[in-house]
N, C-alpha and C. Protein backbone atom coordinates (compact mmCIF):
# COMPACT_ATOMS: atom_id res chain seq x y z
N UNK A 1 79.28 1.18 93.35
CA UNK A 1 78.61 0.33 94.31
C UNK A 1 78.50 -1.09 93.78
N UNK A 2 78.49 -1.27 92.53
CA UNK A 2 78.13 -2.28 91.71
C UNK A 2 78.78 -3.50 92.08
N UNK A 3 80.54 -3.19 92.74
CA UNK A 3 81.63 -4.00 92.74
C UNK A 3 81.30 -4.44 94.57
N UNK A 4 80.34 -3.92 94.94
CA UNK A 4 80.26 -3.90 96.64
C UNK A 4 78.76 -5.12 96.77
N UNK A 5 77.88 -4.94 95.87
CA UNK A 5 76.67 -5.85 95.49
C UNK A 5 77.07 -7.69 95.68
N UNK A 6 76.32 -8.55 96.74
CA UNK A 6 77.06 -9.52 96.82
C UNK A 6 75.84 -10.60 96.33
N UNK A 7 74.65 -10.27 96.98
CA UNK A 7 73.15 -10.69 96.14
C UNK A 7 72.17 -9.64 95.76
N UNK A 8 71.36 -10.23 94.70
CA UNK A 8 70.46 -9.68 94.75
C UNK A 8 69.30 -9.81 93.81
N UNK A 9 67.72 -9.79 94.51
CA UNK A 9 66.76 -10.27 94.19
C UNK A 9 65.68 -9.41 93.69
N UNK A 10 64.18 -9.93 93.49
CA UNK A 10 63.57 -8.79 93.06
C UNK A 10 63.21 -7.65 94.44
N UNK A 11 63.19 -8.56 95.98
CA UNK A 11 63.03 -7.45 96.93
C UNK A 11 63.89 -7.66 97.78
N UNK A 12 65.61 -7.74 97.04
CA UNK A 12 66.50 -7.25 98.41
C UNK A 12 67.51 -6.95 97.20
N UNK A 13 68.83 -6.04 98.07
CA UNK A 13 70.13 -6.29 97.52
C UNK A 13 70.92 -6.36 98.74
N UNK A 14 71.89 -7.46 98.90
CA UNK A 14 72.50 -7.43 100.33
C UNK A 14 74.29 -7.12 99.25
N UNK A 15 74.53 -6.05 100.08
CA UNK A 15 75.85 -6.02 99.58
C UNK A 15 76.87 -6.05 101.16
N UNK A 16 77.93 -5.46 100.88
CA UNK A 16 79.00 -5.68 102.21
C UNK A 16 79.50 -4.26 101.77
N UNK A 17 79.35 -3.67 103.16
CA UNK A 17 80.16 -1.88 103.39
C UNK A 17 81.42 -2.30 103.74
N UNK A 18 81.82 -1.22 104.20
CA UNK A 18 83.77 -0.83 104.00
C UNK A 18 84.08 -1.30 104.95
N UNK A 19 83.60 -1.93 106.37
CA UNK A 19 83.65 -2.32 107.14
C UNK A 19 83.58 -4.16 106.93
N UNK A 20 83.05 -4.21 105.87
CA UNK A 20 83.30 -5.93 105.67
C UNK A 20 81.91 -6.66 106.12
N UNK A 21 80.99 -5.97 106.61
CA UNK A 21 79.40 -6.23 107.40
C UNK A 21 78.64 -6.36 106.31
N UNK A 22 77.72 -7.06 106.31
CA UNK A 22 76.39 -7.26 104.94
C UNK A 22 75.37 -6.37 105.58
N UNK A 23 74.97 -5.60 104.51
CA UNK A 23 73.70 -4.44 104.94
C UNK A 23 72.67 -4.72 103.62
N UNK A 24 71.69 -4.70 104.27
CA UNK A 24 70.72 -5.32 103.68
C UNK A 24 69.68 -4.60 103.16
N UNK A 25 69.24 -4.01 102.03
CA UNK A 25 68.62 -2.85 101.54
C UNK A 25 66.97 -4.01 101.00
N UNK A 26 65.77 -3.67 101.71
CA UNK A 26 64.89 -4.37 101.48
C UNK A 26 63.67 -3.62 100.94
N UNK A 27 63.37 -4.43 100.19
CA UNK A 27 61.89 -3.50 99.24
C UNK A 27 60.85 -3.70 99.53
N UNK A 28 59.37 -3.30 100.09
CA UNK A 28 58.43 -4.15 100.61
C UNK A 28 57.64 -2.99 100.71
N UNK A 29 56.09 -2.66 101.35
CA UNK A 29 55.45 -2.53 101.23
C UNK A 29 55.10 -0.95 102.64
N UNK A 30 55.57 -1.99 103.92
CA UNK A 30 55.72 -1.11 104.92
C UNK A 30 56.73 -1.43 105.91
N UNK A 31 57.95 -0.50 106.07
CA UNK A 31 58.02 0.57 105.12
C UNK A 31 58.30 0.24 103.36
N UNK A 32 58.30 0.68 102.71
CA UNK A 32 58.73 0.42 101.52
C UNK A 32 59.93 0.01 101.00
N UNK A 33 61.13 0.92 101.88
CA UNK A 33 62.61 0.49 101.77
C UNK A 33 62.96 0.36 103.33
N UNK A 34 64.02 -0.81 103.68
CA UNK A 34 64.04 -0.79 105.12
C UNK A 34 65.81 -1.44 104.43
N UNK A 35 66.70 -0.45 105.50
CA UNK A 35 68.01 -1.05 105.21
C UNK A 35 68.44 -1.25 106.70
N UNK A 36 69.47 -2.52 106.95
CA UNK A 36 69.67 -2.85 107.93
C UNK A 36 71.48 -3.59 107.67
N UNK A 37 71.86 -3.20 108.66
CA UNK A 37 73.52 -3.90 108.96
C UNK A 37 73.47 -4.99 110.29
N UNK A 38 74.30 -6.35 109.66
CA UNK A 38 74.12 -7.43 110.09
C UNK A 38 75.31 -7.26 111.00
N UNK A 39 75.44 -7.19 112.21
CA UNK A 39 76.33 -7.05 113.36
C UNK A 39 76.49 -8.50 113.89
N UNK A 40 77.77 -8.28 114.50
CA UNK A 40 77.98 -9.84 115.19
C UNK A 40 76.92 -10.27 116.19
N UNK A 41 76.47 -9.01 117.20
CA UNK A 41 75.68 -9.19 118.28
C UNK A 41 74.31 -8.98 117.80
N UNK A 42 73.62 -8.57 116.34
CA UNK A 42 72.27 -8.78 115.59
C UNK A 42 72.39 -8.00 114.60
N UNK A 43 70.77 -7.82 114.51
CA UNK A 43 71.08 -6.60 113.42
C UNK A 43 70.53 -4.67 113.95
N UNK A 44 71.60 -4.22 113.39
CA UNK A 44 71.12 -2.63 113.20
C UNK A 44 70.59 -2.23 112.23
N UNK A 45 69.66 -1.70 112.74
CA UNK A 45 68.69 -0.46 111.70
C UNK A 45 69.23 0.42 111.18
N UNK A 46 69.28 0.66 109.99
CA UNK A 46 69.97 1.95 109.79
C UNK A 46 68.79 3.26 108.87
N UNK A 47 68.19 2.52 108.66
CA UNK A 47 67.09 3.68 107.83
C UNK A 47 65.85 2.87 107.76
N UNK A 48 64.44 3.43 107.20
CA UNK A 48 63.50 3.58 106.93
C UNK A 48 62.74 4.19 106.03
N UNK A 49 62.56 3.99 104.96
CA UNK A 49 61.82 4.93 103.96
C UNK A 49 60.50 4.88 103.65
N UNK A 50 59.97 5.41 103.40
CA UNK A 50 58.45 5.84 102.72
C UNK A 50 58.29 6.13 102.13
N UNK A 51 57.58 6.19 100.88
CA UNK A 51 57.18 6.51 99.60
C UNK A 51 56.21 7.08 99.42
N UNK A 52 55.84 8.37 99.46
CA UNK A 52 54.34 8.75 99.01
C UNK A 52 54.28 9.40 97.37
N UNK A 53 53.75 8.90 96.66
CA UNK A 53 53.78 9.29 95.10
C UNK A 53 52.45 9.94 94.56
N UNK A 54 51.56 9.96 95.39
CA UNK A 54 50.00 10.42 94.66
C UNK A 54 50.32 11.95 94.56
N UNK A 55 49.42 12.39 93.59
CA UNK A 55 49.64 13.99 93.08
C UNK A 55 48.01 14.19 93.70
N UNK A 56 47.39 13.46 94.01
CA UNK A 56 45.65 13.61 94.04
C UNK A 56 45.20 14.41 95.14
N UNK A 57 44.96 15.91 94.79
CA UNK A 57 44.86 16.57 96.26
C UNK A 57 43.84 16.33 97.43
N UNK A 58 42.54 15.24 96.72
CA UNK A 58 41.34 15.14 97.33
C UNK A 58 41.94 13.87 98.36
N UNK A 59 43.32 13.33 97.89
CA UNK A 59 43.41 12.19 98.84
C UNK A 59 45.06 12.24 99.90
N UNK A 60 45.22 13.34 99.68
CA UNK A 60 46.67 14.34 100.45
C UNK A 60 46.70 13.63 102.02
N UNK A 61 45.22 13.87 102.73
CA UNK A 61 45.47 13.56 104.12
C UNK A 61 45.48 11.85 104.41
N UNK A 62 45.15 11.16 103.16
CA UNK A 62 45.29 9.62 103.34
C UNK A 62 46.57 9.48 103.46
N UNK A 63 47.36 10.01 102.79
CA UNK A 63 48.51 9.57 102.16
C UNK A 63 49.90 10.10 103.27
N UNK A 64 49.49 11.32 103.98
CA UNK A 64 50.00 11.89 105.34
C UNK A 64 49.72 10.56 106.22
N UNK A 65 48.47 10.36 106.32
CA UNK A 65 48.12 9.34 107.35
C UNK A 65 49.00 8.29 107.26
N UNK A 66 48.96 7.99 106.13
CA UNK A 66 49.71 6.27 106.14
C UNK A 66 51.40 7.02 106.00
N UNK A 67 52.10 8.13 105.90
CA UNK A 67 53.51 8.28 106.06
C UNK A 67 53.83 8.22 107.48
N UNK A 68 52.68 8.88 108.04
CA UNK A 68 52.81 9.15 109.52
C UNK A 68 53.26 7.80 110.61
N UNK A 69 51.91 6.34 110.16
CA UNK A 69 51.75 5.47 110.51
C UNK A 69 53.33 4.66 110.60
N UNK A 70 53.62 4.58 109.39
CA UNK A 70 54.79 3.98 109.44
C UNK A 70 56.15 4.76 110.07
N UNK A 71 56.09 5.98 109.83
CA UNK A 71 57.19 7.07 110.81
C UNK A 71 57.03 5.97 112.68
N UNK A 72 55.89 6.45 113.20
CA UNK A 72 55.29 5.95 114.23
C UNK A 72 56.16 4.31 113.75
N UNK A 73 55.71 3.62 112.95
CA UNK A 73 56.00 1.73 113.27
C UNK A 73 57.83 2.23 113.78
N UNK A 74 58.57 2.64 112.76
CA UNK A 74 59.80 2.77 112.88
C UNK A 74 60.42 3.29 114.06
N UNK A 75 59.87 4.65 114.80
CA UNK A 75 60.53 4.87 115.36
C UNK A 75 60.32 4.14 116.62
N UNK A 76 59.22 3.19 116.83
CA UNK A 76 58.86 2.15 118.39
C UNK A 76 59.84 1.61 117.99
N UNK A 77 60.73 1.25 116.73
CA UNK A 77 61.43 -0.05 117.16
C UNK A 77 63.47 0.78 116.79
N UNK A 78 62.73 2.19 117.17
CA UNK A 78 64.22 3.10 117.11
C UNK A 78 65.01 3.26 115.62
N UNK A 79 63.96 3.26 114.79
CA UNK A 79 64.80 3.22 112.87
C UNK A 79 64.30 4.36 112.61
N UNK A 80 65.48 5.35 112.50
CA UNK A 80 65.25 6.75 111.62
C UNK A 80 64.69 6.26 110.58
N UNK A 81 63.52 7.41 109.99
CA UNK A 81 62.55 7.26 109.24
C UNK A 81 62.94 8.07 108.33
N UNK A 82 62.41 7.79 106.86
CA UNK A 82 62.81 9.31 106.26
C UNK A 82 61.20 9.05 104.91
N UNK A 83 60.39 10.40 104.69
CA UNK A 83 59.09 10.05 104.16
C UNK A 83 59.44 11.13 102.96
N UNK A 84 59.80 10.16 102.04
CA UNK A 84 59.50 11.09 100.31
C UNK A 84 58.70 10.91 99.90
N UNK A 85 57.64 12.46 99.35
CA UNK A 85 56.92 12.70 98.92
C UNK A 85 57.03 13.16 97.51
N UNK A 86 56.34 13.08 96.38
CA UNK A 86 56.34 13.36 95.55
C UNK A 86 54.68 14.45 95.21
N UNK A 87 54.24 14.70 95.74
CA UNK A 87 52.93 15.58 95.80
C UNK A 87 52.96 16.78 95.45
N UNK A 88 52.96 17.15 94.24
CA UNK A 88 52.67 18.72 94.15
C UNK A 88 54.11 19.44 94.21
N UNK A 89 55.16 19.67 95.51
CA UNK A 89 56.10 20.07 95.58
C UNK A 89 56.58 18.69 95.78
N UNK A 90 57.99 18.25 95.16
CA UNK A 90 58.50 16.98 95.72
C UNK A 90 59.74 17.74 96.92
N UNK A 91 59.42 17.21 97.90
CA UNK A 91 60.36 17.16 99.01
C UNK A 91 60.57 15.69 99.75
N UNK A 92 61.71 16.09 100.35
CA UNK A 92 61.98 14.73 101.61
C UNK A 92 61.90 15.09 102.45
N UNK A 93 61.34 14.64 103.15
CA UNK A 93 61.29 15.08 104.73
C UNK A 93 62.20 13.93 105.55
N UNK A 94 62.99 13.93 106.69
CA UNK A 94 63.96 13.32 107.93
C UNK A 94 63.46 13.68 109.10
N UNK A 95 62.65 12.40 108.73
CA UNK A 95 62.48 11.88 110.82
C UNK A 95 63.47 10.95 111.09
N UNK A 96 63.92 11.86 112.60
CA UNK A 96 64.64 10.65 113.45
C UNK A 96 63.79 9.70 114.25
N UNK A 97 64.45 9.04 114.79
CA UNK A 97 63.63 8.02 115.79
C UNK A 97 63.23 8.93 117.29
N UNK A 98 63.80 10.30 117.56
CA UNK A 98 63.93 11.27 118.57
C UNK A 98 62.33 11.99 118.05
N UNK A 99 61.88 12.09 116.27
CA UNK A 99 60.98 13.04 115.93
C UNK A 99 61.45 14.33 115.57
N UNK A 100 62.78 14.46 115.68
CA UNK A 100 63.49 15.45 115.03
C UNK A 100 62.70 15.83 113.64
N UNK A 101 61.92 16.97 112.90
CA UNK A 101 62.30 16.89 111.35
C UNK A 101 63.10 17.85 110.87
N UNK A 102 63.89 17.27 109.99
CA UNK A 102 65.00 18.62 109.20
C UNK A 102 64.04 18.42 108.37
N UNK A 103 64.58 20.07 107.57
CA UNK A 103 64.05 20.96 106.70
C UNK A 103 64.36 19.79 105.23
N UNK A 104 63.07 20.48 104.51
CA UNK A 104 62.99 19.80 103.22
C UNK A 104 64.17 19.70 102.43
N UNK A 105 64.79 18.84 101.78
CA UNK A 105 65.76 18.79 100.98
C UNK A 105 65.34 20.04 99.77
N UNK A 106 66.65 20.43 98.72
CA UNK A 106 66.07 21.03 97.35
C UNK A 106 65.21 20.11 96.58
N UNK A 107 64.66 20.76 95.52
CA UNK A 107 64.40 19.64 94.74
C UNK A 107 65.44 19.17 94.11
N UNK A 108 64.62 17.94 93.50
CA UNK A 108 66.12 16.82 92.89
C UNK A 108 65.80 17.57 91.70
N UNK A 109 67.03 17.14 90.54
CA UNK A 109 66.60 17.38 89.18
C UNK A 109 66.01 16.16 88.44
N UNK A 110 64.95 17.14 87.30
CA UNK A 110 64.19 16.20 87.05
C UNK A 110 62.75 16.21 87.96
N UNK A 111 62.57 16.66 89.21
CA UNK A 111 61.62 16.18 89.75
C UNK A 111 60.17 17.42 89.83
């Protein structure tokens, strides 16, 4: 990917896919990762991520709350969502912008 990287800062990396388009992988707060492809006619969404990292079981339903919130921001504006958790069991969960969820990924290794 390294050779595909065209900038990059402490909260972006814009590289160019196989298609020759700049897609724009952004780091921030909410959502946390937001990647987007720069089209002639604007830009497309292409993902949404979330980050939930607390292990703290007394604070589980905060931390649902605020994955949820942002699932909800993304999909009003039609950006598949996707909410990794790291809590106890680490899974990923895949929301579409439809509310589809597929089944938990395996765990990763390491995790």
């Amino acid at each position: 990917m390294k050779q595909h990287v065209r900038e990059r800062t402490q909260r972006s990396i814009r590289i160019e896919n196989a298609a020759g388009r700049p897609v724009l992988i952004e780091f921030s707060s909410d959502p946390d990762v937001l990647i987007t492809e720069k089209l002639q006619s604007g830009v497309r969404y292409i993902l949404s991520i979330e980050v939930k990292g607390g292990t703290d079981a007394s604070n589980i339903h905060n931390r649902l709350g605020e994955a949820e919130k942002s699932h909800l921001k993304a999909k009003k504006f039609g950006i598949p969502s996707v909410i990794a958790s790291r809590s106890f069991q680490p899974r990923i969960y895949v929301r579409t912008a439809s509310n589809r969820v597929a089944p938990p990924l395996p765990r990763l290794p390491g995790s």
